[in-house]
Every structure is written in structure tokens, then in C-alpha cells.
Protein backbone atom coordinates (compact mmCIF):
# COMPACT_ATOMS: atom_id res chain seq x y z
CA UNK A 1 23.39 -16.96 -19.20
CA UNK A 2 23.16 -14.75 -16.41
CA UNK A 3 21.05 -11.90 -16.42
CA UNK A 4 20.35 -8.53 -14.00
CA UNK A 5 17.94 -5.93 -15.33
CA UNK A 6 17.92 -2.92 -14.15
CA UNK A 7 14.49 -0.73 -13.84
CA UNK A 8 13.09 2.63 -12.25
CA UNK A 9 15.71 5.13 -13.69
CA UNK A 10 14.43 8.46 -14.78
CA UNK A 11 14.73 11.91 -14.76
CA UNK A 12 14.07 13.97 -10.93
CA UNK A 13 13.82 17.23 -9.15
CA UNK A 14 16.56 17.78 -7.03
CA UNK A 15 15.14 16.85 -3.63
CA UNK A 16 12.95 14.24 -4.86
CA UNK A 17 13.15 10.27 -4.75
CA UNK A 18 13.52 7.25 -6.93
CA UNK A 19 13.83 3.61 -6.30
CA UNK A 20 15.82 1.11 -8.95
CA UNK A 21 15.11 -2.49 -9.16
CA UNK A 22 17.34 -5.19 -10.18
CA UNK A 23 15.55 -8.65 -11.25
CA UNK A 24 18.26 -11.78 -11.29
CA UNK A 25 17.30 -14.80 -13.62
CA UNK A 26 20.03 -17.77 -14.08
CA UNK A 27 22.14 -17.31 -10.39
CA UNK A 28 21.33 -19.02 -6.96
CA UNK A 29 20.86 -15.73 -6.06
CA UNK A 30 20.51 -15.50 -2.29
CA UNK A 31 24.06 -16.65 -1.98
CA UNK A 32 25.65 -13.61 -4.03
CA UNK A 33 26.10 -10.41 -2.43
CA UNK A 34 24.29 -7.76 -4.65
CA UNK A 35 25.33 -3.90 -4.75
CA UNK A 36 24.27 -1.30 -6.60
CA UNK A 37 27.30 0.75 -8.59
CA UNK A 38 26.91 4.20 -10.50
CA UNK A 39 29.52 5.82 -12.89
CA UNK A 40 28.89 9.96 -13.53
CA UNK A 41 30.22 11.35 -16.92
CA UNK A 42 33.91 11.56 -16.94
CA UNK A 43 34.08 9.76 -13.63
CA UNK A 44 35.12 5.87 -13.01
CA UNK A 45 32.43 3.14 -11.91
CA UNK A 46 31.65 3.70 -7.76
CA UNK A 47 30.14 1.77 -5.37
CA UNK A 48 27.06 3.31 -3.92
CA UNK A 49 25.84 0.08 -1.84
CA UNK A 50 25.53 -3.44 -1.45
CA UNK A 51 24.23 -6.19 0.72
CA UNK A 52 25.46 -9.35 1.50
CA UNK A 53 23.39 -12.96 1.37
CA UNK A 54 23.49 -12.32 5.07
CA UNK A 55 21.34 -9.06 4.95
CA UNK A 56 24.18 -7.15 6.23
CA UNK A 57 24.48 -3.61 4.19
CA UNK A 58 27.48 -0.68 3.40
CA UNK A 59 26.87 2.84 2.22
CA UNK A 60 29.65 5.19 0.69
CA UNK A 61 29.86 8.06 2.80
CA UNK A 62 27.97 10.21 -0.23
CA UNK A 63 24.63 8.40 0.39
CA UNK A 64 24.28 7.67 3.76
CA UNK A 65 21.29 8.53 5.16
CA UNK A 66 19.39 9.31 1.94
CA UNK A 67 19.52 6.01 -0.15
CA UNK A 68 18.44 2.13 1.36
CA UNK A 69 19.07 -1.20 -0.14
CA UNK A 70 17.09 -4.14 -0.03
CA UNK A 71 16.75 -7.54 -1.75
CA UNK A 72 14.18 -10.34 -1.94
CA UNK A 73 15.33 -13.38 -2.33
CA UNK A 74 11.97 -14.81 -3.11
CA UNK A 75 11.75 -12.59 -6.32
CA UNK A 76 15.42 -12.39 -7.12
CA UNK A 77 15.44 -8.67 -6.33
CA UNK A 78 17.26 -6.31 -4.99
CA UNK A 79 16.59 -2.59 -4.91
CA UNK A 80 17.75 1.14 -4.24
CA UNK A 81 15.27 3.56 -2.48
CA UNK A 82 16.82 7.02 -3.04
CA UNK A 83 15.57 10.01 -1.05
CA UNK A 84 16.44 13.47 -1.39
CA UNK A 85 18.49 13.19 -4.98
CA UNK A 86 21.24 15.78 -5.56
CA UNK A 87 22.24 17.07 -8.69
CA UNK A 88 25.70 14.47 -8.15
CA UNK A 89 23.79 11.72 -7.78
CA UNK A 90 23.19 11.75 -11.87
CA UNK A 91 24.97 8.90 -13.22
CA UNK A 92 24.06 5.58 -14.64
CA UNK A 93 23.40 2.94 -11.85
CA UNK A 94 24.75 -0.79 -12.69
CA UNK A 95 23.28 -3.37 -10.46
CA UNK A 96 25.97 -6.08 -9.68
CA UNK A 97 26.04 -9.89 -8.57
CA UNK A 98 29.19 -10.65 -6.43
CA UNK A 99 30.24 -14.74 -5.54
CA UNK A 100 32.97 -16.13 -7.38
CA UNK A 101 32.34 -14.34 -10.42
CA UNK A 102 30.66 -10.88 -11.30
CA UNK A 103 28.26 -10.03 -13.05
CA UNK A 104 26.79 -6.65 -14.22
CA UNK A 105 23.37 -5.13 -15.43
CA UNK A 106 22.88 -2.56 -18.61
CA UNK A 107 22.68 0.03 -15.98
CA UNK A 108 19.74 2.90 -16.20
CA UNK A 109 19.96 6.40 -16.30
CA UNK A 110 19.15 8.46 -12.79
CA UNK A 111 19.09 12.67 -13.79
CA UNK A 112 18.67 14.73 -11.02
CA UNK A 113 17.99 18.28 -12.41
CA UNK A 114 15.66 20.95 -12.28
């Protein structure tokens, strides 16, 4: 069975950084394209970024600039660096697998608060 975990969540002064790690085990995972999704409370599920087997990467407007992804295909990672958090970027973060099928993480917690 496939599996994404999800890691580096937390709580963060607004301002401040984090960086999320995903670890696949059970895909060929250098052919998926891996993104990173959030969902706020009250709000659908959003696409914050992703990146393609090809290296090739997208932003949504809201983090451009501020947030980077990245994946390793050696370890079966992919990850989020997030710079200067804003209070809107609290949400849960889902780390996602995209090739024929899709496949989620548990998501963590990111709380950007003072």
C-alpha cells in the first residue's frame, strides 16, 4: 500500500520559516509529479505547489516568492521550504503523489500566530 508521510509541521511566528517533508514508500516515485496541498478551516483543499518528475515547478500566486519545493528522488522526498509565514498560511498541508492515480498524506498542522 502506498504511503506519504508528512513531517515538520508546527506552530510559528508570523514572519518566520518552516520546511515540511514528505517520505514516499511503495510508488516508483520519480515518475509521479508530487505537490504539496493545504486546506484552512472552513476553506476547500488548495494547491500550494508541485513539481513534476521533470523538475519543473508551479506556485499559486499566494506563495510565490516565499515558499520552494524540492524532491529527491534518491530518498523518495519531496519538501516545502516556507519563508516568511503569514497568519493565512495556517492550514493543514497534504503532500500528494500524482500519475495515474492519487494519492494523499495525513497532512500536518502549519500555525502561524503570534
Amino acid at each position: 500500500q502506498v504511503q506519504l508521510v508528512e513531517s515538520g509541521g508546527g506552530l510559528v511566528q508570523p514572519g518566520g520559516s518552516l520546511r515540511l517533508s514528505c517520505e514516499a514508500s511503495r510508488i516508483i516515485f520519480s515518475i509521479h509529479t508530487m505537490g504539496w496541498y493545504r486546506q484552512a478551516p472552513g476553506k476547500g483543499r488548495e494547491l500550494v505547489a508541485f513539481i513534476t518528475s521533470g523538475g519543473t515547478t508551479n506556485y499559486a500566486d499566494s506563495v510565490k516568492g516565499r515558499f520552494t519545493i524540492s524532491r529527491d528522488n534518491a530518498k523518495n522526498t519531496v519538501d516545502l521550504q516556507m519563508n516568511k509565514l503569514k497568519p493565512e498560511d495556517t492550514a493543514v498541508y497534504y503532500c500528494n503523489a500524482q500519475y495515474y492515480n492519487s494519492y494523499w498524506g495525513q497532512g500536518t498542522q502549519v500555525t502561524v500566530s503570534s
